[in-house]
C-alpha atoms as a PDB file:
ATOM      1  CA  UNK A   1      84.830 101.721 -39.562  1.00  0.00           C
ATOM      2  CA  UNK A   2      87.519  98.981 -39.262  1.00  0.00           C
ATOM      3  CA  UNK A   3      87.024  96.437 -41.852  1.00  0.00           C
ATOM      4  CA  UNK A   4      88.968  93.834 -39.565  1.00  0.00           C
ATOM      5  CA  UNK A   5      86.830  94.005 -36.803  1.00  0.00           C
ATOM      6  CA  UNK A   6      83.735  93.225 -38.861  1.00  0.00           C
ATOM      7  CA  UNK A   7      84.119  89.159 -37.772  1.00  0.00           C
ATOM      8  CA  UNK A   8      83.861  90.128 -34.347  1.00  0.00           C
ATOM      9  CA  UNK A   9      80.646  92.075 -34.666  1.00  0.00           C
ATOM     10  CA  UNK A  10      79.287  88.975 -36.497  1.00  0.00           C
ATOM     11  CA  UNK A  11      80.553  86.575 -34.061  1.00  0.00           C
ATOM     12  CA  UNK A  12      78.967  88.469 -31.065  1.00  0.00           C
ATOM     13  CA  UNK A  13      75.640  88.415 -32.141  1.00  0.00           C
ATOM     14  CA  UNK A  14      75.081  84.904 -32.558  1.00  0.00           C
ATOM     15  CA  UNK A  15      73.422  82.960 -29.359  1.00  0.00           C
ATOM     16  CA  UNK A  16      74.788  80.231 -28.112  1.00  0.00           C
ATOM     17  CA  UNK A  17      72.795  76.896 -26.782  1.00  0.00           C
ATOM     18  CA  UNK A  18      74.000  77.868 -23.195  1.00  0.00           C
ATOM     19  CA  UNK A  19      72.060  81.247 -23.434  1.00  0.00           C
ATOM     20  CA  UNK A  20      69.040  79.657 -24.788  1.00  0.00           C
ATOM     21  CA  UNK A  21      66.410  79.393 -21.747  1.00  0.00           C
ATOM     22  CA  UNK A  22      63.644  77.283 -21.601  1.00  0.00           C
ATOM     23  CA  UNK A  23      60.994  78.560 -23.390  1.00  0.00           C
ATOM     24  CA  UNK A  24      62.757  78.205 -26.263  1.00  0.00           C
ATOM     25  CA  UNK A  25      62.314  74.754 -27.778  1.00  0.00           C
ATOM     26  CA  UNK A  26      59.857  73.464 -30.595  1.00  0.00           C
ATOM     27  CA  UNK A  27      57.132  72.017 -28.002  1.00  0.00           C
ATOM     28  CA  UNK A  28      56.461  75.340 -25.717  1.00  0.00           C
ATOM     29  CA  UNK A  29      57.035  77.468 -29.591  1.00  0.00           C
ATOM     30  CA  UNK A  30      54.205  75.275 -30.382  1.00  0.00           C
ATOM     31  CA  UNK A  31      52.255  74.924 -27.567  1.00  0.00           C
ATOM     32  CA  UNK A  32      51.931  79.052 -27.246  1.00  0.00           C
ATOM     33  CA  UNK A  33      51.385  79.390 -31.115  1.00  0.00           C
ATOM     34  CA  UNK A  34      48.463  77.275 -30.323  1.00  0.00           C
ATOM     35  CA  UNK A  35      47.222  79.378 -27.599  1.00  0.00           C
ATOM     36  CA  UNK A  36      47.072  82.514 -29.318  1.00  0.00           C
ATOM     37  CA  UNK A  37      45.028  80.819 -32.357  1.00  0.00           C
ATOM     38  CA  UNK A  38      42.777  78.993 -30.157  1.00  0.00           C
ATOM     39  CA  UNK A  39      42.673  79.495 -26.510  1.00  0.00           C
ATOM     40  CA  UNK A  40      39.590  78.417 -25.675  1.00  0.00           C
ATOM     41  CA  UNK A  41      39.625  74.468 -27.164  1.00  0.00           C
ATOM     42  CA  UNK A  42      43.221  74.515 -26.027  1.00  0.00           C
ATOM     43  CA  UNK A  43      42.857  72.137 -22.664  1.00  0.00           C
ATOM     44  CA  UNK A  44      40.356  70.214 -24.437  1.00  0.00           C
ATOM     45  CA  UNK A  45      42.216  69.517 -27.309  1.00  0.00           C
ATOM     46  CA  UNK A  46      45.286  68.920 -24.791  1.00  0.00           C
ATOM     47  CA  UNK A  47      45.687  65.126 -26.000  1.00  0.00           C
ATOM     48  CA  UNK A  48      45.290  65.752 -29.551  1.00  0.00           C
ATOM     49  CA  UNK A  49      47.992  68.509 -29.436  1.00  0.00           C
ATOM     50  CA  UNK A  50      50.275  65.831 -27.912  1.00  0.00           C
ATOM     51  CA  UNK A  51      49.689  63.731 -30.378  1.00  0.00           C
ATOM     52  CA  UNK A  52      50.509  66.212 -33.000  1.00  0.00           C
ATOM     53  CA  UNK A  53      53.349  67.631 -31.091  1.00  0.00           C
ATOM     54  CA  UNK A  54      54.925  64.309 -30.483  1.00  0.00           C
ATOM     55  CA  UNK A  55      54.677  62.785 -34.630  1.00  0.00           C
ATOM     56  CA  UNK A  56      55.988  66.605 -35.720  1.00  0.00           C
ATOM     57  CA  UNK A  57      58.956  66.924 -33.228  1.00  0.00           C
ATOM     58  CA  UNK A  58      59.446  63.053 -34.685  1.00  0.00           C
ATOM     59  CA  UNK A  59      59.497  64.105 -38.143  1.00  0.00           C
ATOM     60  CA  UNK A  60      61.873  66.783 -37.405  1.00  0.00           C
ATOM     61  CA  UNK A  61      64.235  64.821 -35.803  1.00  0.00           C
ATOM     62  CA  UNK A  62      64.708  62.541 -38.644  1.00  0.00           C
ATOM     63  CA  UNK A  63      65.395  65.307 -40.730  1.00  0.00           C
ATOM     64  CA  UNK A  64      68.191  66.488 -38.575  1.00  0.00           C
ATOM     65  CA  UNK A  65      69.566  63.063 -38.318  1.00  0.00           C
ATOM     66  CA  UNK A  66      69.376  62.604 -42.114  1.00  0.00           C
ATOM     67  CA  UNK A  67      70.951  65.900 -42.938  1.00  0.00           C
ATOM     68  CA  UNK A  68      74.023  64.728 -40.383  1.00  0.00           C
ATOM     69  CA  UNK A  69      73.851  61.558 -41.801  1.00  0.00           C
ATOM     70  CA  UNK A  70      74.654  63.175 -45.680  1.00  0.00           C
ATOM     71  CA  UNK A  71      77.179  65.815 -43.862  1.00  0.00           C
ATOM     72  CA  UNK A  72      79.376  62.485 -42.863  1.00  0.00           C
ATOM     73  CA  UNK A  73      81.175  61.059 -45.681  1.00  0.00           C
ATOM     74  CA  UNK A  74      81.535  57.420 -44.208  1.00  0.00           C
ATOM     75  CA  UNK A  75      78.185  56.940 -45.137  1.00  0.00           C
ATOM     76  CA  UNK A  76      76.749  56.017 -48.022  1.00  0.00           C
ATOM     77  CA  UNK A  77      73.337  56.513 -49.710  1.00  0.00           C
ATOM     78  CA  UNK A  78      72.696  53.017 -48.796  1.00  0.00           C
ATOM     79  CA  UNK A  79      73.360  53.109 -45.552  1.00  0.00           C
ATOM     80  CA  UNK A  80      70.858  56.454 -45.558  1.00  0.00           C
ATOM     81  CA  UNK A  81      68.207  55.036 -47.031  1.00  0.00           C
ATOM     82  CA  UNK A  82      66.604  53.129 -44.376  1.00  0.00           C
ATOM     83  CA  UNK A  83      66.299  56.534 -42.699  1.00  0.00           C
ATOM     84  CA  UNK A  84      64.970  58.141 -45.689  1.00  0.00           C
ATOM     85  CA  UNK A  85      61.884  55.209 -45.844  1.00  0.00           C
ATOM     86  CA  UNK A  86      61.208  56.228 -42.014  1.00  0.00           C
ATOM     87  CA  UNK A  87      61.081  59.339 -42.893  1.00  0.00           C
ATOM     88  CA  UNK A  88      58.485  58.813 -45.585  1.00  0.00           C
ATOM     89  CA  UNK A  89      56.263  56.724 -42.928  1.00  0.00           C
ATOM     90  CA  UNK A  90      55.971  59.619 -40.482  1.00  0.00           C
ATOM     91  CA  UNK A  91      55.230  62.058 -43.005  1.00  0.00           C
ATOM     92  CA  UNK A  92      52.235  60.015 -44.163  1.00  0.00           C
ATOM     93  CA  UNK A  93      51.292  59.437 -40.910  1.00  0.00           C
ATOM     94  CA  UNK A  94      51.773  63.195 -39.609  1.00  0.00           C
ATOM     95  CA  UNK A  95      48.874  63.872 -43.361  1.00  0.00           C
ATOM     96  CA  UNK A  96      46.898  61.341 -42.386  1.00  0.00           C
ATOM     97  CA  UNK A  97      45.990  60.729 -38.799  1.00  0.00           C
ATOM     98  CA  UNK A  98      47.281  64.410 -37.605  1.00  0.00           C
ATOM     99  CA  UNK A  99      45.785  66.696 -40.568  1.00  0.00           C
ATOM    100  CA  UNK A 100      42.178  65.689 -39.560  1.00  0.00           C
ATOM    101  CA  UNK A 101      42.139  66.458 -36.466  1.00  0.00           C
ATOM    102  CA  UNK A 102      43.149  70.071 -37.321  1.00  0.00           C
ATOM    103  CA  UNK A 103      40.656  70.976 -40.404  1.00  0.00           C
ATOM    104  CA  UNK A 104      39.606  74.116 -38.466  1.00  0.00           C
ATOM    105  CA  UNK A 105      42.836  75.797 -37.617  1.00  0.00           C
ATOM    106  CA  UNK A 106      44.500  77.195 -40.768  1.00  0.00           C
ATOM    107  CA  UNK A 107      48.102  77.954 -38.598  1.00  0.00           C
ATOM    108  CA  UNK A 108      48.445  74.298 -37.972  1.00  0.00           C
ATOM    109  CA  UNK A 109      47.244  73.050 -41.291  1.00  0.00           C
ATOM    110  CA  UNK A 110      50.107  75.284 -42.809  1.00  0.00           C
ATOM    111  CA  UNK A 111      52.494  74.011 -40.558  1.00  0.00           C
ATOM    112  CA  UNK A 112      51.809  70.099 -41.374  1.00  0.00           C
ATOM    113  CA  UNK A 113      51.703  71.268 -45.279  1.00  0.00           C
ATOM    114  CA  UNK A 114      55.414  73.166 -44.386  1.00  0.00           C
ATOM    115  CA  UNK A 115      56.777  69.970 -42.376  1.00  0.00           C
ATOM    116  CA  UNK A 116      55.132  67.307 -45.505  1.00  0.00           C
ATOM    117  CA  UNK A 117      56.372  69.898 -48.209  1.00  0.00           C
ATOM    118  CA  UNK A 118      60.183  69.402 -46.411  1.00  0.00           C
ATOM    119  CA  UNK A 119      60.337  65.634 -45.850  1.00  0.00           C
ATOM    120  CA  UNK A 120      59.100  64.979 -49.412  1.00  0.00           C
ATOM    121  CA  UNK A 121      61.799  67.711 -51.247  1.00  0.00           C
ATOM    122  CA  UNK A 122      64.218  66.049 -49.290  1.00  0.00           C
ATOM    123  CA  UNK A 123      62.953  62.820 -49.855  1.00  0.00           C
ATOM    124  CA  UNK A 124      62.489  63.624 -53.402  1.00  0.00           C
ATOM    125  CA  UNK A 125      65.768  64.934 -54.063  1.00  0.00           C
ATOM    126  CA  UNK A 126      67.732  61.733 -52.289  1.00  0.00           C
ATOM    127  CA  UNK A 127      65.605  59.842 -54.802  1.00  0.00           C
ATOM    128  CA  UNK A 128      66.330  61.960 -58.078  1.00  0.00           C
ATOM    129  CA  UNK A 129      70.552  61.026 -56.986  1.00  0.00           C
ATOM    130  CA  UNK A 130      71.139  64.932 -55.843  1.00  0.00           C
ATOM    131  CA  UNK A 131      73.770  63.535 -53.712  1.00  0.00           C
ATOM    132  CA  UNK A 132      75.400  61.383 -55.582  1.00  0.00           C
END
């Protein structure tokens, strides 16, 4: 085995966002995790799942802007933490409103648990001064 061409077997197995189809993103992930766990209240629980689907994929786009947002080092914590507070709302919307309506399905009860369990380490640790 060449120990120089190890790199290029790496480098070859990742994907890259051209070869991603459709198919692929967090909504239709979701949407056919819910099928399989509950196919039979999934059109009439079509507006709920929106709902859901909508405050999650909201929640997880602030956490990708606030973990650019530390990656850049123009910014400072103050100019994060507006960000961070939004962050906080969502999530305590997402526990509130959302986790009701879902008391039934133990998949998506993990799931908002997961996404809450993020936001508040991250929130927790930008509030402790871990990146200061």
């Amino acid at each position: 085995m060449d120990i120089n061409d190890v790199s290029s077997v790496y480098h070859r197995k990742l994907v890259s966002p051209k070869n991603l189809g459709k198919g692929n993103g967090f909504t239709e992930i979701l949407e056919q995790r819910l099928a399989e766990a509950n196919p039979t209240n999934l059109q009439s629980a079509r507006g709920i799942n929106a709902d859901f689907l909508k405050q999650s994929d909201k929640v997880l786009n602030l956490l990708d802007d606030y973990g650019r947002q530390l990656a850049d080092p123009t910014k400072t914590l103050k100019d994060i933490e507006p960000l961070v507070e939004s962050i906080k709302q969502e999530v305590g919307i997402i526990e509130s409103e959302v986790s009701d309506q879902f008391h039934n399905d133990k998949h998506l009860e993990r799931f908002i648990k997961d996404l809450a369990v993020t936001a508040n380490v991250a929130m927790f640790k930008f509030h402790r001064g871990d990146y200061v």
